[in-house]
Protein backbone atom coordinates (compact mmCIF):
# COMPACT_ATOMS: atom_id res chain seq x y z
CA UNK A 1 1.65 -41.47 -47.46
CA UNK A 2 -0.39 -43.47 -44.80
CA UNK A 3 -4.23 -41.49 -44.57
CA UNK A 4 -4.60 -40.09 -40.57
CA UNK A 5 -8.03 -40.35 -41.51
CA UNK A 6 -10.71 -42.57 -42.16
CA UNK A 7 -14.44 -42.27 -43.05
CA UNK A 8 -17.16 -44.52 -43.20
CA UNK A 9 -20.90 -43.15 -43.99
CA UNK A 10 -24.35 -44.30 -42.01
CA UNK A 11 -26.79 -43.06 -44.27
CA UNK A 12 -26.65 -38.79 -44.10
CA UNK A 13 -24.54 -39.46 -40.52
CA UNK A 14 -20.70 -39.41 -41.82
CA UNK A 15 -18.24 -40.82 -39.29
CA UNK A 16 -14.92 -39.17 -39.12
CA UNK A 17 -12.42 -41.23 -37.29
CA UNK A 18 -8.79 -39.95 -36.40
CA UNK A 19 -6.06 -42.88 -37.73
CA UNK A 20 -3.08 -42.19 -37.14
CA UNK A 21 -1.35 -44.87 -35.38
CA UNK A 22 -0.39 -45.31 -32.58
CA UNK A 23 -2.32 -43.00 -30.05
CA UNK A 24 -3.93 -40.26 -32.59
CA UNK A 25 -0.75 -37.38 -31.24
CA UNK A 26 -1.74 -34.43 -33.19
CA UNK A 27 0.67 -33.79 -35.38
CA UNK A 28 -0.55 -30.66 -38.53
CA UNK A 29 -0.90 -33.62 -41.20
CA UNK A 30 -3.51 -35.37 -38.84
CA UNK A 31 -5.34 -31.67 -37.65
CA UNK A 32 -5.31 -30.27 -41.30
CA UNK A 33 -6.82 -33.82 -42.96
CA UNK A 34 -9.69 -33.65 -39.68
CA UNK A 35 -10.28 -29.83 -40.93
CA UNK A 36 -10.70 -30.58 -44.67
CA UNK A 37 -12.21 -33.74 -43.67
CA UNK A 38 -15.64 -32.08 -42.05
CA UNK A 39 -15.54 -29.33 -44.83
CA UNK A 40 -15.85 -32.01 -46.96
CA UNK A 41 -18.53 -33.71 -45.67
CA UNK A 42 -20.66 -30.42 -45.36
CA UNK A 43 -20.23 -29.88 -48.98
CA UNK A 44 -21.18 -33.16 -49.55
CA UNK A 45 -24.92 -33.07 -47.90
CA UNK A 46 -23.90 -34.94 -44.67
CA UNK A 47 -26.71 -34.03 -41.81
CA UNK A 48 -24.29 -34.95 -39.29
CA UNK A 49 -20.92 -35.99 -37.75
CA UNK A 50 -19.50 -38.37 -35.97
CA UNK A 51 -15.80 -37.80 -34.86
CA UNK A 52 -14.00 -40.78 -33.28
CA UNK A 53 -10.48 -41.73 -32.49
CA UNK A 54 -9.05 -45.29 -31.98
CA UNK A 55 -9.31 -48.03 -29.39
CA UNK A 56 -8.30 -46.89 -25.83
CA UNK A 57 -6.58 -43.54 -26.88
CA UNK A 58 -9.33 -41.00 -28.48
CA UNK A 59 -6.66 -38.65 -29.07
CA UNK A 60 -3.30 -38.33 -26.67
CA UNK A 61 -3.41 -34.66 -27.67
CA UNK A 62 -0.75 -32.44 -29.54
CA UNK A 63 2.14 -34.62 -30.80
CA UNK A 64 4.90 -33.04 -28.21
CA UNK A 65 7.86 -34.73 -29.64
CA UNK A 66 6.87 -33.56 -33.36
CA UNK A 67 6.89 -29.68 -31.74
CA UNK A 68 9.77 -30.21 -29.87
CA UNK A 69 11.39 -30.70 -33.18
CA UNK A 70 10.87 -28.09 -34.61
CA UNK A 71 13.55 -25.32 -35.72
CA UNK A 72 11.87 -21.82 -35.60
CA UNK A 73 9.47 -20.13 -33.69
CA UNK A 74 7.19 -19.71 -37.19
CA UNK A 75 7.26 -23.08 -37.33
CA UNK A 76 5.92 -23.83 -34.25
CA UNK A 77 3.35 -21.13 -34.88
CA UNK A 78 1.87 -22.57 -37.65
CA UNK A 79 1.70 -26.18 -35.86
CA UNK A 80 -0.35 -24.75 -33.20
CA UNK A 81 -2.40 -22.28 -35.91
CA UNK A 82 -3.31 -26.07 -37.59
CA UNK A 83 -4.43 -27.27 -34.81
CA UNK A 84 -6.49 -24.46 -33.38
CA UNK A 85 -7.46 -24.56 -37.11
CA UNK A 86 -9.08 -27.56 -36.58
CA UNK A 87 -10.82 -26.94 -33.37
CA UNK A 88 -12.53 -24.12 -34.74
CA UNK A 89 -13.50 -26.28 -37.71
CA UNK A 90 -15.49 -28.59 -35.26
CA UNK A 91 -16.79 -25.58 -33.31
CA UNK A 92 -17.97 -23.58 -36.55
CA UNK A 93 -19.42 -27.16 -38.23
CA UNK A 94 -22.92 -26.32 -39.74
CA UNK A 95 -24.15 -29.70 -38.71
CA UNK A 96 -24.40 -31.22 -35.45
CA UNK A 97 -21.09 -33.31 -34.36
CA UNK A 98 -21.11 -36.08 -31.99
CA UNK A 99 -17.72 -37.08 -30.06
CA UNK A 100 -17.18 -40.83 -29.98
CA UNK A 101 -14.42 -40.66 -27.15
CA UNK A 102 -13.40 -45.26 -26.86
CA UNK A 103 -10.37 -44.28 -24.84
CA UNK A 104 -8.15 -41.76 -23.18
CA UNK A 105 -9.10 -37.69 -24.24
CA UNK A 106 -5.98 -35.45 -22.80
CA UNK A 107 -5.13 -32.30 -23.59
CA UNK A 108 -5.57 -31.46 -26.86
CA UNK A 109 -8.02 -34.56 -27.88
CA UNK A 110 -10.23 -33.15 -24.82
CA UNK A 111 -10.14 -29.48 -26.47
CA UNK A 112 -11.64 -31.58 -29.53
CA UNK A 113 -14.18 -33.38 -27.78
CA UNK A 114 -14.98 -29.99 -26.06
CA UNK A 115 -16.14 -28.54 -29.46
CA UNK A 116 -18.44 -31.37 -30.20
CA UNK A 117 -22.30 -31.29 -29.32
CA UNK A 118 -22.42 -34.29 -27.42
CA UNK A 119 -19.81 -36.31 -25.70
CA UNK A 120 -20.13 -40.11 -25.75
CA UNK A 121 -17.43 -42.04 -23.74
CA UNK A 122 -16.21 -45.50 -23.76
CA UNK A 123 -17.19 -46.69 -19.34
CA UNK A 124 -14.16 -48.19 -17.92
CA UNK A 125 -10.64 -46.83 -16.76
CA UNK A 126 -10.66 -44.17 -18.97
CA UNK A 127 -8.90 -40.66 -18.50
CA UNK A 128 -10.45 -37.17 -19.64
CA UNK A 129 -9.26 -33.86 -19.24
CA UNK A 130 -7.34 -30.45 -19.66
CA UNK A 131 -3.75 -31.82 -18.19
CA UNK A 132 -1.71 -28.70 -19.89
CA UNK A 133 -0.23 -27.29 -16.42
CA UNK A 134 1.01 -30.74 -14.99
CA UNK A 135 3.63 -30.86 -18.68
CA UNK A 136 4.53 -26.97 -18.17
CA UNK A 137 1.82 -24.96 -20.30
CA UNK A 138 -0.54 -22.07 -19.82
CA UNK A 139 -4.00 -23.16 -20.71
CA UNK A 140 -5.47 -20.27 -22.72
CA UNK A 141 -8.36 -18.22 -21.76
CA UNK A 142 -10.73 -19.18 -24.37
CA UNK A 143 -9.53 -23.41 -23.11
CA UNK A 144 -11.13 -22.30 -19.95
CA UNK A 145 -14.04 -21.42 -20.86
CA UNK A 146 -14.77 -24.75 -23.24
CA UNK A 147 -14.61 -26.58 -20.09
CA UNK A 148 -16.40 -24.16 -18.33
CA UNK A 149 -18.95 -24.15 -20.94
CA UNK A 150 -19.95 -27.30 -19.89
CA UNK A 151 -18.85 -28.05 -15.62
CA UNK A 152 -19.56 -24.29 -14.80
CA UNK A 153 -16.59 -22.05 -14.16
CA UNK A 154 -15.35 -23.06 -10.59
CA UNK A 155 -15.04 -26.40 -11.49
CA UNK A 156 -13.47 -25.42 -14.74
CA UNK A 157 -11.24 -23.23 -12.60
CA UNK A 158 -9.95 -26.02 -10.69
CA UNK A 159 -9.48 -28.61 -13.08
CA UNK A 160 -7.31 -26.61 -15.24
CA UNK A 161 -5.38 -25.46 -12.46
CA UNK A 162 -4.30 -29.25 -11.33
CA UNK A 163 -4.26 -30.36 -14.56
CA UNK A 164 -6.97 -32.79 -13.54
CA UNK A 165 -7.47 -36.06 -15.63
CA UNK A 166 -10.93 -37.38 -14.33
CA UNK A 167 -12.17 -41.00 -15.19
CA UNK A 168 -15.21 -41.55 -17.03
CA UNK A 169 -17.65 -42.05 -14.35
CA UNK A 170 -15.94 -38.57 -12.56
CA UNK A 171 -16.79 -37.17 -15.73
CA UNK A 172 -20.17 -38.04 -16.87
CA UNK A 173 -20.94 -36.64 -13.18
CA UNK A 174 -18.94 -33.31 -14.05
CA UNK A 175 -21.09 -33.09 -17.14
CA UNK A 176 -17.69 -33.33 -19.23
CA UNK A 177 -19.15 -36.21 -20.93
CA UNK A 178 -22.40 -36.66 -21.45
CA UNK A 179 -23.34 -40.56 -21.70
CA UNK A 180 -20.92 -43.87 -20.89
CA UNK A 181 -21.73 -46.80 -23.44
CA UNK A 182 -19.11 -50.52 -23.28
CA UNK A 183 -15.71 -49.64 -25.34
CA UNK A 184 -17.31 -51.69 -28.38
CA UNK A 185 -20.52 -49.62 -28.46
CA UNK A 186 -18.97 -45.90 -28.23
CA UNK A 187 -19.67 -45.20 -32.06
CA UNK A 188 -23.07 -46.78 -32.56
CA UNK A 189 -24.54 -44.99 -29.07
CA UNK A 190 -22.87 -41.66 -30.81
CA UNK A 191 -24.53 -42.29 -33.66
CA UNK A 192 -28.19 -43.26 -32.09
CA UNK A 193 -28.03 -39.63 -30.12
CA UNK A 194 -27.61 -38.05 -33.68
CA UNK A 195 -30.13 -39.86 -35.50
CA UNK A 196 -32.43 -38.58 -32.96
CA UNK A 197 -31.39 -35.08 -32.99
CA UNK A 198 -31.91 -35.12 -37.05
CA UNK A 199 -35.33 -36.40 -37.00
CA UNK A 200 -36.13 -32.78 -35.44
CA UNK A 201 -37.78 -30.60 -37.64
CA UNK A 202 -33.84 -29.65 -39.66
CA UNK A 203 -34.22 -25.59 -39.99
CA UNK A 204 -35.77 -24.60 -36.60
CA UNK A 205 -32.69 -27.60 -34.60
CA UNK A 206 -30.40 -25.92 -36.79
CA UNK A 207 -30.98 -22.40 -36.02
CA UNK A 208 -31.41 -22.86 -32.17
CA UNK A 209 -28.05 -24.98 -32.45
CA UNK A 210 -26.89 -22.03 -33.87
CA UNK A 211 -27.34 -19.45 -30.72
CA UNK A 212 -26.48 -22.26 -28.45
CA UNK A 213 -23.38 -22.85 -29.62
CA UNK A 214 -22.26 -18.81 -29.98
CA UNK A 215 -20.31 -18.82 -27.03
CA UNK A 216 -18.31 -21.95 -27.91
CA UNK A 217 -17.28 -20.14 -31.13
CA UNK A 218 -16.33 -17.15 -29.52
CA UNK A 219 -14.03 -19.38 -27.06
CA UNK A 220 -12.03 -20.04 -29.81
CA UNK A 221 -11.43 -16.45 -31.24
CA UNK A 222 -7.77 -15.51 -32.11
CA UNK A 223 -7.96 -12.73 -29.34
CA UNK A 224 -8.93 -15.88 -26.64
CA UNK A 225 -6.07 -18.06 -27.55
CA UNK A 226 -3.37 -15.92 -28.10
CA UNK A 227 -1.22 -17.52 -29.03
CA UNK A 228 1.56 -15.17 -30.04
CA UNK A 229 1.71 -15.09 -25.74
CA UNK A 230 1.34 -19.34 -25.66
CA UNK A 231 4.42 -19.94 -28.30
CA UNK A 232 6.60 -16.86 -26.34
CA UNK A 233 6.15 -18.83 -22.94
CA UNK A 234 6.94 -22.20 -25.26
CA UNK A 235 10.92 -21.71 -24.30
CA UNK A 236 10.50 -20.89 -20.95
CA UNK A 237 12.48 -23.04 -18.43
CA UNK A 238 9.50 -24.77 -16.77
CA UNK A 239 7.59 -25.00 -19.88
CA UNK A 240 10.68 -27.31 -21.63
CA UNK A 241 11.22 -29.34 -18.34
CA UNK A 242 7.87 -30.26 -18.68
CA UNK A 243 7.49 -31.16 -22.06
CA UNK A 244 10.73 -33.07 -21.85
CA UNK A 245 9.76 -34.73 -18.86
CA UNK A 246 6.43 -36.22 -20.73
CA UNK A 247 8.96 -36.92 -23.34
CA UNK A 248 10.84 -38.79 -21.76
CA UNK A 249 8.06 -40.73 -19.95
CA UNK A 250 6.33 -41.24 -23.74
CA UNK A 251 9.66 -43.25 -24.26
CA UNK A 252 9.43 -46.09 -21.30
């Protein structure tokens, strides 16, 4: 079986970088090796993470072919449960996590970036955002406030509404990202901003990191996402237009 994930350690900084060809889709092999992955390298002693993706697509989100294959509603349940599984992995992390974003960061690779601590993105034409309504789906509550975590909530309110992709300089301005570096630098600026951060005095940056971050967990609760409601409203009419429709444009 081909790894979807590759790591590559910079001293107590381990670098965690989605690899699963050709655009990173999401798939529950690829969420549940990026879960164990950053469990491991807690146990391990790593101070901090960096989580990247590949060249020009961070992560194209939630592998939508893959889940319209699938048979039974349980199954499709426990494909989104993976993934969400994941999330909360990067939200809950110990240690500080850096997002390393070279490339385009829809849908369900922005929801990953959104649980990082810090938001690097490649400069260039670029795409970043929550697009969930423009393919037919219901951004959860506890989405909405991970992006408005960090634009404030009218903004947050009207991106996820549209479905808004914003480029990387709309971005950085939003506060959605929060530094540009050249495509080739992404992972060495992400990793500069953590090396920083660790040469804080580790208990007292740990602890504050700690309350900061409270809300972001709390975004990600079970009774946030519901997602008994999100996989119901999977089968509705719109909701499989739209899917099929990305499908379809996936294929060209």
């Amino acid at each position: 079986m081909t790894p979807t994930i590759a790591t590559a350690d910079h001293g107590v900084i381990r670098e965690i970088r989605l690899a699963r060809a050709p655009v990173n889709a999401l798939n529950p092999e690829l969420c549940a090796a990026l879960r164990d992955a950053i469990a491991d390298a807690v146990a391990q002693g790593m101070h901090g993470l960096v989580l990247s993706g590949g060249p020009k697509v961070f992560s194209a989100g939630l592998d939508v072919p893959h889940l319209l294959a699938l048979q039974t509603r349980d199954e499709l349940m426990t494909a989104w449960e993976i993934f969400f599984a994941a999330a909360r992995a990067l939200a809950e992390c110990p240690i500080p996590v850096v997002a390393a974003i070279a490339g385009h960061a829809p849908a369900g690779g922005c929801v990953l970036a959104l649980c990082c601590d810090y938001r690097v993105m490649a400069s260039g034409p670029f795409r970043i955002g929550l697009n969930e309504t423009q393919v037919g789906l219901a951004a959860p509550l506890g989405i909405l406030r991970l992006m408005a975590r960090v634009v404030g909530p009218y903004r947050a309110e009207r991106m996820l509404v549209a479905g808004e992709m914003v480029d990387a300089e709309r971005a950085l301005a939003l506060g959605l990202v929060d530094e540009l570096a050249d495509i080739d630098h992404v992972a060495a600026r992400a990793r500069a901003w953590l090396e920083e951060l660790l040469q804080l005095p580790r208990k007292p940056m740990l602890t504050t990191r700690g309350f900061a971050r409270a809300d972001l967990i709390a975004a990600l609760h079970p009774d946030m996402i519901q997602l008994d409601r999100f996989v119901d409203a999977w089968s509705e009419p719109d909701t499989q237009a739209g899917l099929r429709a990305l499908v379809a444009k996936l294929g060209k």
